[in-house]
C-alpha atoms as a PDB file:
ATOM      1  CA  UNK A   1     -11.644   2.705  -4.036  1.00  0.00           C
ATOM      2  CA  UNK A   2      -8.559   0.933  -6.235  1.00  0.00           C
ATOM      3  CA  UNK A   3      -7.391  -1.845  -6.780  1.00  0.00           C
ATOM      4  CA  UNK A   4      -3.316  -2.766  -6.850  1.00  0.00           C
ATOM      5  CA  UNK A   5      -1.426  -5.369  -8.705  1.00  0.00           C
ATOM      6  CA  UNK A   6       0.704  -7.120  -6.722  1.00  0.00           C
ATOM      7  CA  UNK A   7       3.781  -8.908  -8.526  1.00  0.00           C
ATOM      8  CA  UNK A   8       6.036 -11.159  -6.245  1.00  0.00           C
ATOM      9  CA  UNK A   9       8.108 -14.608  -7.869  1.00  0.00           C
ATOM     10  CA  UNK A  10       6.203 -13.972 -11.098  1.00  0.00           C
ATOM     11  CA  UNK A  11       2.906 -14.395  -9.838  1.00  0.00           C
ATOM     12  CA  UNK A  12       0.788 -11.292  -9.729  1.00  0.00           C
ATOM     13  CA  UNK A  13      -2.263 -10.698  -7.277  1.00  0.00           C
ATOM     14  CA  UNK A  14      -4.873  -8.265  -7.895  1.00  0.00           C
ATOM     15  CA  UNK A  15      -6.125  -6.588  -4.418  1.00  0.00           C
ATOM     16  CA  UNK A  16      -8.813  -4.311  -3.805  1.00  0.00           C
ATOM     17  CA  UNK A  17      -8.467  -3.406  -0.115  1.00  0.00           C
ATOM     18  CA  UNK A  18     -11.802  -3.238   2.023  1.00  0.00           C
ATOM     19  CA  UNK A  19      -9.640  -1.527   4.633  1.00  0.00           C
ATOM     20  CA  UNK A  20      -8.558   1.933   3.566  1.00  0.00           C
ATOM     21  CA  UNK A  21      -6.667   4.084   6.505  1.00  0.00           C
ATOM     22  CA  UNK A  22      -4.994   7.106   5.349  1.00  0.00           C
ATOM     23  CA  UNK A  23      -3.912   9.216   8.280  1.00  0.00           C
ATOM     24  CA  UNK A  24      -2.515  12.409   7.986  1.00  0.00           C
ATOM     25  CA  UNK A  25      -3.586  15.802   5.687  1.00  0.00           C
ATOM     26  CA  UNK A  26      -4.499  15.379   2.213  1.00  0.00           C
ATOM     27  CA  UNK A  27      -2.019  15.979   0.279  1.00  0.00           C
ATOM     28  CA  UNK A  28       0.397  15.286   3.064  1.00  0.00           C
ATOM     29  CA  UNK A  29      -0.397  11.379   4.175  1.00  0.00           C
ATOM     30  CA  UNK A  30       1.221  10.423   7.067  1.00  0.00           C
ATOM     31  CA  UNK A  31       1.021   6.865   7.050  1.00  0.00           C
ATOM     32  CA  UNK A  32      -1.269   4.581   4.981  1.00  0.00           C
ATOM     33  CA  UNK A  33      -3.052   0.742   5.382  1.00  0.00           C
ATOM     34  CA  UNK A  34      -4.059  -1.306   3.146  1.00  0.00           C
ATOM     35  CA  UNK A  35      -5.974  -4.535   3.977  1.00  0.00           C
ATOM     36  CA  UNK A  36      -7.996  -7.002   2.705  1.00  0.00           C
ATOM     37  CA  UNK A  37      -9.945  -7.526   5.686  1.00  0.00           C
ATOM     38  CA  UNK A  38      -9.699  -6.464   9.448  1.00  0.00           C
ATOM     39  CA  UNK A  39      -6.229  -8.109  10.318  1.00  0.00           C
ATOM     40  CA  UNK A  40      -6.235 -10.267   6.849  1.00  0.00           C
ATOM     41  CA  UNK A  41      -4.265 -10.415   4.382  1.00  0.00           C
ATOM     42  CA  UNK A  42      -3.210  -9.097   1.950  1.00  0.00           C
ATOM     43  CA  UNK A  43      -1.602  -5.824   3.940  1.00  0.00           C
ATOM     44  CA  UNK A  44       0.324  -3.463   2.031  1.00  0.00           C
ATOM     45  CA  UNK A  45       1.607  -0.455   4.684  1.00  0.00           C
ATOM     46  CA  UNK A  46       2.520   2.888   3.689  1.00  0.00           C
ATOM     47  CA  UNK A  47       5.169   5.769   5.503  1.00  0.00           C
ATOM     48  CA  UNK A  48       5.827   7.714   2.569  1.00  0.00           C
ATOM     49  CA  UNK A  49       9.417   8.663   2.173  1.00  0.00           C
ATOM     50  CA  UNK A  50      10.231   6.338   5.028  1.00  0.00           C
ATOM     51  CA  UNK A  51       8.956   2.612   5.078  1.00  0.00           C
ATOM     52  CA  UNK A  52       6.997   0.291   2.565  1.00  0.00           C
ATOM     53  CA  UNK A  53       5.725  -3.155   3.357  1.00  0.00           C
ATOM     54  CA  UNK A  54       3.845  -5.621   1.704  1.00  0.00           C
ATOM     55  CA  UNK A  55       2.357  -8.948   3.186  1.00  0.00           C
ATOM     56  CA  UNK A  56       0.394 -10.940   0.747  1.00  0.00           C
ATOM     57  CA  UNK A  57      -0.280 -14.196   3.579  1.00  0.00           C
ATOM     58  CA  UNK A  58      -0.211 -14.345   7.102  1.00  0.00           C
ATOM     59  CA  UNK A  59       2.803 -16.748   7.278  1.00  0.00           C
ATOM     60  CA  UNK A  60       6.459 -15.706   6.821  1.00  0.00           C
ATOM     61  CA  UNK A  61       7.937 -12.119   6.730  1.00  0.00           C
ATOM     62  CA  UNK A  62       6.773  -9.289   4.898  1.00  0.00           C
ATOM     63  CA  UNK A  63       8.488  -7.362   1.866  1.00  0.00           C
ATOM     64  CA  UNK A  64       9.605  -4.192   2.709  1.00  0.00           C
ATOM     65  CA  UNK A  65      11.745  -1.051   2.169  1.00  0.00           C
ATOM     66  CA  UNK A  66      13.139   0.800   5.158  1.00  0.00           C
ATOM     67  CA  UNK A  67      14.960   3.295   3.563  1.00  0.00           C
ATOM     68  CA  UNK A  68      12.205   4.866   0.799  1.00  0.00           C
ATOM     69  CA  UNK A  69       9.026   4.762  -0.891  1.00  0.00           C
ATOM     70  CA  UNK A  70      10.368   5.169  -4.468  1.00  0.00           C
ATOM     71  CA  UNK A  71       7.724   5.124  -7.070  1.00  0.00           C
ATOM     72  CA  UNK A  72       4.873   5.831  -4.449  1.00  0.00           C
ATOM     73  CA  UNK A  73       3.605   9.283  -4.373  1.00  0.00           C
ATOM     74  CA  UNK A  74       0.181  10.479  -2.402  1.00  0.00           C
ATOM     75  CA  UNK A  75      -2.011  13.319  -3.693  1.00  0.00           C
ATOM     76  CA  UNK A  76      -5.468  14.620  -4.111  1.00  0.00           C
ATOM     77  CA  UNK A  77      -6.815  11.845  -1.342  1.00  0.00           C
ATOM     78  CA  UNK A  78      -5.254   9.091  -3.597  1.00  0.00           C
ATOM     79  CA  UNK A  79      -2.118   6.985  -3.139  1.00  0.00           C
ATOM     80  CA  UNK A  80      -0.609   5.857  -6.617  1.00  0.00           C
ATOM     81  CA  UNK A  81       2.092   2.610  -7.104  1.00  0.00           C
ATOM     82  CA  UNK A  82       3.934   3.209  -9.797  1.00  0.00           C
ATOM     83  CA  UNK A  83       5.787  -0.141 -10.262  1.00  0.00           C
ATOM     84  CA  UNK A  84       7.111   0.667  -6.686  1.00  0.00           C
ATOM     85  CA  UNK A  85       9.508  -2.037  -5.664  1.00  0.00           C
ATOM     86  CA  UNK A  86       8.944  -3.115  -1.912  1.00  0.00           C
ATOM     87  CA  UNK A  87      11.245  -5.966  -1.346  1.00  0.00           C
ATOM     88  CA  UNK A  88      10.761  -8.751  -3.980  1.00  0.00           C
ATOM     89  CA  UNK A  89       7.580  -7.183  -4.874  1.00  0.00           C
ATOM     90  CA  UNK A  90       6.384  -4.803  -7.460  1.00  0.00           C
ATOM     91  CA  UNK A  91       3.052  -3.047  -6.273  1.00  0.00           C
ATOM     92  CA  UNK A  92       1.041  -0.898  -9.486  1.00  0.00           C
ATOM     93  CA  UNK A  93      -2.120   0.944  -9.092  1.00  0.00           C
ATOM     94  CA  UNK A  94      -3.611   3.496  -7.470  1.00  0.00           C
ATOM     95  CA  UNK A  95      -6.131   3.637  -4.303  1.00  0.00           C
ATOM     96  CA  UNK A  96      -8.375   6.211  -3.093  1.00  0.00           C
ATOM     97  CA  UNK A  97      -8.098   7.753   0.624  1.00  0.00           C
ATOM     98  CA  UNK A  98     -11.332   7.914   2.115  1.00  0.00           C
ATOM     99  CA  UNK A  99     -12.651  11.026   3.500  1.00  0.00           C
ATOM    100  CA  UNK A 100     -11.780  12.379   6.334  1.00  0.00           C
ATOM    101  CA  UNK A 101      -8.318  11.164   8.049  1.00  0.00           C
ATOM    102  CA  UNK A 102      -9.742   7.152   8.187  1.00  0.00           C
ATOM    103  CA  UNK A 103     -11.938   4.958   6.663  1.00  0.00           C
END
């Protein structure tokens, strides 16, 4: 599966999603989701080349980027974080789509 290092005010969370939802073609991922837990927290939410979006609780607003996914790529079924910068954050690692188009 993966498991992501999440960096935000110097404190760094490690998160191994048990939600995986990659929709889209392999090798052409339309829009990814990243949970801990259906509806929990954390999220981290994926349009490549559009959005990014990371929510490590449920209360406040969530980091995001609405104008790129720099430092995020998605191939061979696998989305990798490459000290991607959503917001405040910094997300590093790399997670494995499912197969087929969710999991």
């Amino acid at each position: 599966m993966g498991t992501l290092a999440i960096t935000l005010d110097g404190e760094t969370t490690e998160f191994t999603p048990e939600v995986v939802r990659c929709e889209g073609e392999p090798g052409a991922l339309a829009h990814l989701e990243l949970r801990e837990s259906e509806d929990g927290f954390p999220l981290v939410e994926v349009v490549p080349d559009e959005f990014a979006m990371v929510k490590l609780v449920a209360e406040g607003g969530p980091e995001k980027n609405e104008r790129g996914t720099d430092g995020i790529t998605a191939r061979d079924a696998a989305v990798t974080f490459a000290d991607a910068e959503i917001g405040d954050a910094v997300v590093s690692g790399t997670v494995d789509c499912p197969t087929g188009s969710e999991g």
